[in-house]
C-alpha atoms as a PDB file:
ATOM      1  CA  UNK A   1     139.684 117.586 135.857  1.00  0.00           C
ATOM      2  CA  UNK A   2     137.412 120.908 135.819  1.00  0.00           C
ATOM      3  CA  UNK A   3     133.936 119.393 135.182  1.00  0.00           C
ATOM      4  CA  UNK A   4     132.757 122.722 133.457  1.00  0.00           C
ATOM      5  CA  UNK A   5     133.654 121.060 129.969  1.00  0.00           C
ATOM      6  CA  UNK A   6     131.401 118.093 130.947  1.00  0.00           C
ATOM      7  CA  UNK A   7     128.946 119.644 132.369  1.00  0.00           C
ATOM      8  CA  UNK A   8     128.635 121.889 129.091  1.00  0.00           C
ATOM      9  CA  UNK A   9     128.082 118.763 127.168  1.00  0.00           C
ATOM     10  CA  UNK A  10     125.075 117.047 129.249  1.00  0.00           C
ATOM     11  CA  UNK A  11     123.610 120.876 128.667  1.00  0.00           C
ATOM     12  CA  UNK A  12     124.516 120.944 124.894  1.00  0.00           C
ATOM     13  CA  UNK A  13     122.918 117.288 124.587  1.00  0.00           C
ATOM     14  CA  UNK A  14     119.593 118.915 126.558  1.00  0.00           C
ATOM     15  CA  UNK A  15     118.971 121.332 124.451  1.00  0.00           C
ATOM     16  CA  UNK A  16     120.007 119.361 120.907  1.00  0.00           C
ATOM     17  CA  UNK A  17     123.376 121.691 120.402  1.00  0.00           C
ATOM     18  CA  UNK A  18     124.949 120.014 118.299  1.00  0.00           C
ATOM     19  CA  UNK A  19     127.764 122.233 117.036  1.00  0.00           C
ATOM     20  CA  UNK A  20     128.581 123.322 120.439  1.00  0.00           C
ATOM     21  CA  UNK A  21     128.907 119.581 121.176  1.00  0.00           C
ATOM     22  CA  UNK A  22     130.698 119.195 118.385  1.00  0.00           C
ATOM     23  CA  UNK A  23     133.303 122.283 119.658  1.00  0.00           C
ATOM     24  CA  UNK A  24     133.092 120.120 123.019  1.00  0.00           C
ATOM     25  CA  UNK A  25     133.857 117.105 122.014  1.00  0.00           C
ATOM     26  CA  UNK A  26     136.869 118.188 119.904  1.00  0.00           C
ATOM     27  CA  UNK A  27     138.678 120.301 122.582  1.00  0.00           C
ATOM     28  CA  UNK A  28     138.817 116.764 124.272  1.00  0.00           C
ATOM     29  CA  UNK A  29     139.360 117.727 127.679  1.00  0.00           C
ATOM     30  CA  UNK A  30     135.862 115.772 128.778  1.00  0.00           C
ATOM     31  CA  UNK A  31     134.878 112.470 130.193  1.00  0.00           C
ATOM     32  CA  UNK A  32     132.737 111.202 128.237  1.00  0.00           C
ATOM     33  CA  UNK A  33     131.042 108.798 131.004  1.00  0.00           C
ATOM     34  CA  UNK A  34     130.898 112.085 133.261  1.00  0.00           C
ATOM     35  CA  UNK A  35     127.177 111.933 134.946  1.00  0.00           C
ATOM     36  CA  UNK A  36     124.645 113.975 136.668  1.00  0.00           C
ATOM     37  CA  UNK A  37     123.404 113.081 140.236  1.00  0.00           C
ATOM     38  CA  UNK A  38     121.017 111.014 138.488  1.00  0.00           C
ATOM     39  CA  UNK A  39     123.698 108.711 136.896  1.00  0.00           C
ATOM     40  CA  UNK A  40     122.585 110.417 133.302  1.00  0.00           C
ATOM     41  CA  UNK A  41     125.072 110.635 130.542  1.00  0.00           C
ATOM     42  CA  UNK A  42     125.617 112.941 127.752  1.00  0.00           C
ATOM     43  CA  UNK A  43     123.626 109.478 125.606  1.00  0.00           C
ATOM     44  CA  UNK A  44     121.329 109.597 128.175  1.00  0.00           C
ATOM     45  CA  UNK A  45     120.289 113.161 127.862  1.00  0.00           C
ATOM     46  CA  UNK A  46     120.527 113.524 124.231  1.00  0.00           C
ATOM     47  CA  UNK A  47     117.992 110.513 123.546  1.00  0.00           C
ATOM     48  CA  UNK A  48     115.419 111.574 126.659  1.00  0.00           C
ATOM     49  CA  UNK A  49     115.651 115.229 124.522  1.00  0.00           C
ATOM     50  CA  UNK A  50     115.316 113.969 120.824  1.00  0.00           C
ATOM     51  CA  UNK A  51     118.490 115.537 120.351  1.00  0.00           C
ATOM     52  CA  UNK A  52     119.282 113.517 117.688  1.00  0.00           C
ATOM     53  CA  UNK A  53     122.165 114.930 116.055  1.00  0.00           C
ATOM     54  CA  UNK A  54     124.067 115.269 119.571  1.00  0.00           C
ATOM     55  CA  UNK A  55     123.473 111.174 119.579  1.00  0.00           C
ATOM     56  CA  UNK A  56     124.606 110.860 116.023  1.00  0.00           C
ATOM     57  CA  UNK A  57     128.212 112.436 117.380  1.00  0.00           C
ATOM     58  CA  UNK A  58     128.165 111.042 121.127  1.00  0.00           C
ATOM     59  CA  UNK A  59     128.332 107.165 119.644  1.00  0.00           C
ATOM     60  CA  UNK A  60     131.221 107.987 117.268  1.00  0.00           C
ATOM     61  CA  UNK A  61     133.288 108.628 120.711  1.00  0.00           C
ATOM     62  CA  UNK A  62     136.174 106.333 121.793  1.00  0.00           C
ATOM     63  CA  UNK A  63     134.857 105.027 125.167  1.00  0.00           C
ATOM     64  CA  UNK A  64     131.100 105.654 125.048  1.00  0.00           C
ATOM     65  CA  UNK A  65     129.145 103.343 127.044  1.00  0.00           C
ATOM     66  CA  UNK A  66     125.817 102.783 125.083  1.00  0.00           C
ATOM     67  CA  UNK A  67     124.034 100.160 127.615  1.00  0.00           C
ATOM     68  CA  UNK A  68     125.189 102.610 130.554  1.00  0.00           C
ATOM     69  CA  UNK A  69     122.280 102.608 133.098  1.00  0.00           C
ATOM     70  CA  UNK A  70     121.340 105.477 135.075  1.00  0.00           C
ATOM     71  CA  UNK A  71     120.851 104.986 138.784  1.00  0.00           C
ATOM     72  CA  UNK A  72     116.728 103.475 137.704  1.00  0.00           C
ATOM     73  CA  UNK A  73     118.623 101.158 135.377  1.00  0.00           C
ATOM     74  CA  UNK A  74     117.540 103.147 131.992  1.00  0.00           C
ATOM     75  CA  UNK A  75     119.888 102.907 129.628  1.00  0.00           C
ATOM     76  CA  UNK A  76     119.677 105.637 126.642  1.00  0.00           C
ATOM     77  CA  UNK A  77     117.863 103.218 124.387  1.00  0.00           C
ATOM     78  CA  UNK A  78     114.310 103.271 127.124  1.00  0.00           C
ATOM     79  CA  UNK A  79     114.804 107.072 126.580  1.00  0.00           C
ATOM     80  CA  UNK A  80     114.602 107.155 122.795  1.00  0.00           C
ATOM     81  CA  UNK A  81     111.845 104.380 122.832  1.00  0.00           C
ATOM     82  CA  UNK A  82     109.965 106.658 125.134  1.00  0.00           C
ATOM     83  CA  UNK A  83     110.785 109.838 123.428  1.00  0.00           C
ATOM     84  CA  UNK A  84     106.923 111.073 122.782  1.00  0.00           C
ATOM     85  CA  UNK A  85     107.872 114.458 120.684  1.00  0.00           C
ATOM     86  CA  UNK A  86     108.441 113.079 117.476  1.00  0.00           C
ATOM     87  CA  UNK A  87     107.936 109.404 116.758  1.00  0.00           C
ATOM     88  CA  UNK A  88     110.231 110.052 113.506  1.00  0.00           C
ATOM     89  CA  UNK A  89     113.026 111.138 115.409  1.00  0.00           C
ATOM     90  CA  UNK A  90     111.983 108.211 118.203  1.00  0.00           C
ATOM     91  CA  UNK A  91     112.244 105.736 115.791  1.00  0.00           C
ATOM     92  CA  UNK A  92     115.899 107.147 114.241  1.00  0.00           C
ATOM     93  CA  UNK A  93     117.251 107.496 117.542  1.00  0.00           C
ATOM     94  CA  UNK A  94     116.160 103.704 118.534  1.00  0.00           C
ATOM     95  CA  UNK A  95     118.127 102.664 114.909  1.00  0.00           C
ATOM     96  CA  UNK A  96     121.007 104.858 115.359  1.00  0.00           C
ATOM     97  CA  UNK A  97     121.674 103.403 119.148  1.00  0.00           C
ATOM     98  CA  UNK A  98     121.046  99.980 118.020  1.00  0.00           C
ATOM     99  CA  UNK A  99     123.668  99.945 115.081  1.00  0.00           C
ATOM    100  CA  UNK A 100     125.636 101.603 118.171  1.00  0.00           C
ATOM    101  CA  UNK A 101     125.447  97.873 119.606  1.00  0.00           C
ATOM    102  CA  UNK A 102     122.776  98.950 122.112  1.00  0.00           C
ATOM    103  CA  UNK A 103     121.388  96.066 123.956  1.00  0.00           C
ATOM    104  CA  UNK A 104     116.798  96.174 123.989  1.00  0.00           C
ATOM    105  CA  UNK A 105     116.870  93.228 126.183  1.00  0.00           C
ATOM    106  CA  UNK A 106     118.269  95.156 129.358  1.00  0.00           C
ATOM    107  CA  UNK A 107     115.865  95.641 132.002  1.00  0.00           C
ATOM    108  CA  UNK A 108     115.080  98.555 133.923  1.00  0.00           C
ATOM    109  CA  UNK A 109     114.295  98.999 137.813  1.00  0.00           C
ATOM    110  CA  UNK A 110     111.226  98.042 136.894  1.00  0.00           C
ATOM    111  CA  UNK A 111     112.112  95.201 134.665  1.00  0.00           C
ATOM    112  CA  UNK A 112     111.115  97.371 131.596  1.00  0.00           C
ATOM    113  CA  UNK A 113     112.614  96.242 128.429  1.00  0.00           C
ATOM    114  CA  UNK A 114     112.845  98.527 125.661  1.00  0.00           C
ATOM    115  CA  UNK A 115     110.463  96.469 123.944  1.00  0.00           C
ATOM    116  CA  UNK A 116     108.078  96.258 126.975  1.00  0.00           C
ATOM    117  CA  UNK A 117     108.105 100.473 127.209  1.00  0.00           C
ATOM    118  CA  UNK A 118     107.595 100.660 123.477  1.00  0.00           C
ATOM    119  CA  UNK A 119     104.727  98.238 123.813  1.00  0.00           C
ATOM    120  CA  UNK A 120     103.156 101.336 125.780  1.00  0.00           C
ATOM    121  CA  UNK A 121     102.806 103.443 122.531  1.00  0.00           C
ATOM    122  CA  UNK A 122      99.819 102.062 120.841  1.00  0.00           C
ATOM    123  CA  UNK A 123     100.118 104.314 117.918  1.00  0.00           C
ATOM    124  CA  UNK A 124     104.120 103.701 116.979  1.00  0.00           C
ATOM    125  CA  UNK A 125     103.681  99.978 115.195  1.00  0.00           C
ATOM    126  CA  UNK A 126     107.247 100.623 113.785  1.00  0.00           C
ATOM    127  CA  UNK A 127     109.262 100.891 117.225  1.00  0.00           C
ATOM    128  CA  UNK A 128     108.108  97.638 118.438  1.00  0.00           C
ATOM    129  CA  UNK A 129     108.228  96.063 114.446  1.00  0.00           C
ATOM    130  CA  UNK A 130     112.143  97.644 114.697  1.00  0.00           C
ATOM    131  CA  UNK A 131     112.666  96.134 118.450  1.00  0.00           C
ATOM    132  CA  UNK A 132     111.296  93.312 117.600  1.00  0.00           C
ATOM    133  CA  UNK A 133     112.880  92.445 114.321  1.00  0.00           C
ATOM    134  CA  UNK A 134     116.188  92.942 116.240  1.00  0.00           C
ATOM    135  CA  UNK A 135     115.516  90.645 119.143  1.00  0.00           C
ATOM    136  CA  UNK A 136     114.304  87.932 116.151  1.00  0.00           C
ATOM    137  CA  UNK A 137     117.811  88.261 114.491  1.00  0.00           C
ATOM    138  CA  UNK A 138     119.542  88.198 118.335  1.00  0.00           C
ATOM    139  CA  UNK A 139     117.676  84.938 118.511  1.00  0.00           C
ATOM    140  CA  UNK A 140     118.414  83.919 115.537  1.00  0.00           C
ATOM    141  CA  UNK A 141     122.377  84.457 116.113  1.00  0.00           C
ATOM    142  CA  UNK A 142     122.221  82.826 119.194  1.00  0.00           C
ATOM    143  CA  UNK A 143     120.187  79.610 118.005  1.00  0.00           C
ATOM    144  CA  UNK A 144     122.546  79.466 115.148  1.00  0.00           C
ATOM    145  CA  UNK A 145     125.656  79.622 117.242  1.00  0.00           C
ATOM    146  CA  UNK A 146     124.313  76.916 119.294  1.00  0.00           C
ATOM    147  CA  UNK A 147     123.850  74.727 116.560  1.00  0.00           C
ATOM    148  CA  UNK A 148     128.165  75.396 115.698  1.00  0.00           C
ATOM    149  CA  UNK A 149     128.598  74.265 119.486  1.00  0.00           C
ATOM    150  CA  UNK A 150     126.419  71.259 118.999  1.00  0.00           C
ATOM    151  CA  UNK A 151     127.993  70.646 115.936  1.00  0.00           C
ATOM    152  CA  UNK A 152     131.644  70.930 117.492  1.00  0.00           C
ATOM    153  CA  UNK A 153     130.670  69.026 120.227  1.00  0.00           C
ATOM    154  CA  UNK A 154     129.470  65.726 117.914  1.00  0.00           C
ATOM    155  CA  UNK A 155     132.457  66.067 115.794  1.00  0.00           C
ATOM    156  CA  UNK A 156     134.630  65.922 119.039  1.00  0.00           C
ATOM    157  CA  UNK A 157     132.816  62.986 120.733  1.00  0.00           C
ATOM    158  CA  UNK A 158     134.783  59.801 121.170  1.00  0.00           C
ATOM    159  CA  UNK A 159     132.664  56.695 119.983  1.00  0.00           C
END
């Protein structure tokens, strides 16, 4: 495959083109987990630019890998959280990637959380109340689902 068409997509999702994405992306001759040297992906360059309308199309794509980490381990989700340009688009990115299914518990090289980087940005209360809320409900889920097992488990025992 002729890596021109991805290549034109990582530079469309740099500089927040999002109709010429959208051209891209319906020609389909791309890979959409093509990377740079870097291990970056289209996600990955669209959230580190605030190119927020490229990310709106790239997680509508069959295949997209939304916890894909980069060869430091950052997925797209520490680039939105650290997206300093605009805390408004920030803030939409982190919601739009999270209703995407992306994960803020993965760790980067540096064992960065999501949470952990926005927990550098002492003016943006409503990243870490939005990472936060959704780590609650993840714990939440998962202390709820271990109560079914539990439950299962005492139903099945033999007395």
């Amino acid at each position: 495959m002729d890596n021109t068409a991805n290549n034109q997509i990582l530079a469309a999702c740099m500089d927040d083109q999002d109709d010429w994405l959208n051209d891209l992306l319906g020609q389909g001759d791309f890979d959409i987990s093509f990377t740079d040297d870097n291990g970056n992906t289209a996600l990955h360059y669209a959230a580190m630019n605030g190119s927020l309308a490229c990310l709106e199309l790239l997680v509508r794509v069959a295949g997209i890998e939304i916890n894909r980490k980069n060869t430091r381990g950052t997925t797209p989700l520490h680039y939105a959280v650290s997206f300093q340009d605009d805390t408004d688009v920030a803030l939409e990115m982190v919601n739009v990637l999270l209703d995407a299914g992306a994960n803020p518990k993965i760790q980067d090289a540096n064992k960065q959380s999501p949470l952990s980087v926005a927990s550098t940005r002492p003016d943006d209360d409503d990243m870490k109340e939005l990472l936060s809320s959704v780590l609650m409900e993840d714990e939440v889920v998962d202390d709820y689902a271990q109560e079914d097992d539990d439950d299962i488990d005492d139903s099945m025992a033999v007395e």
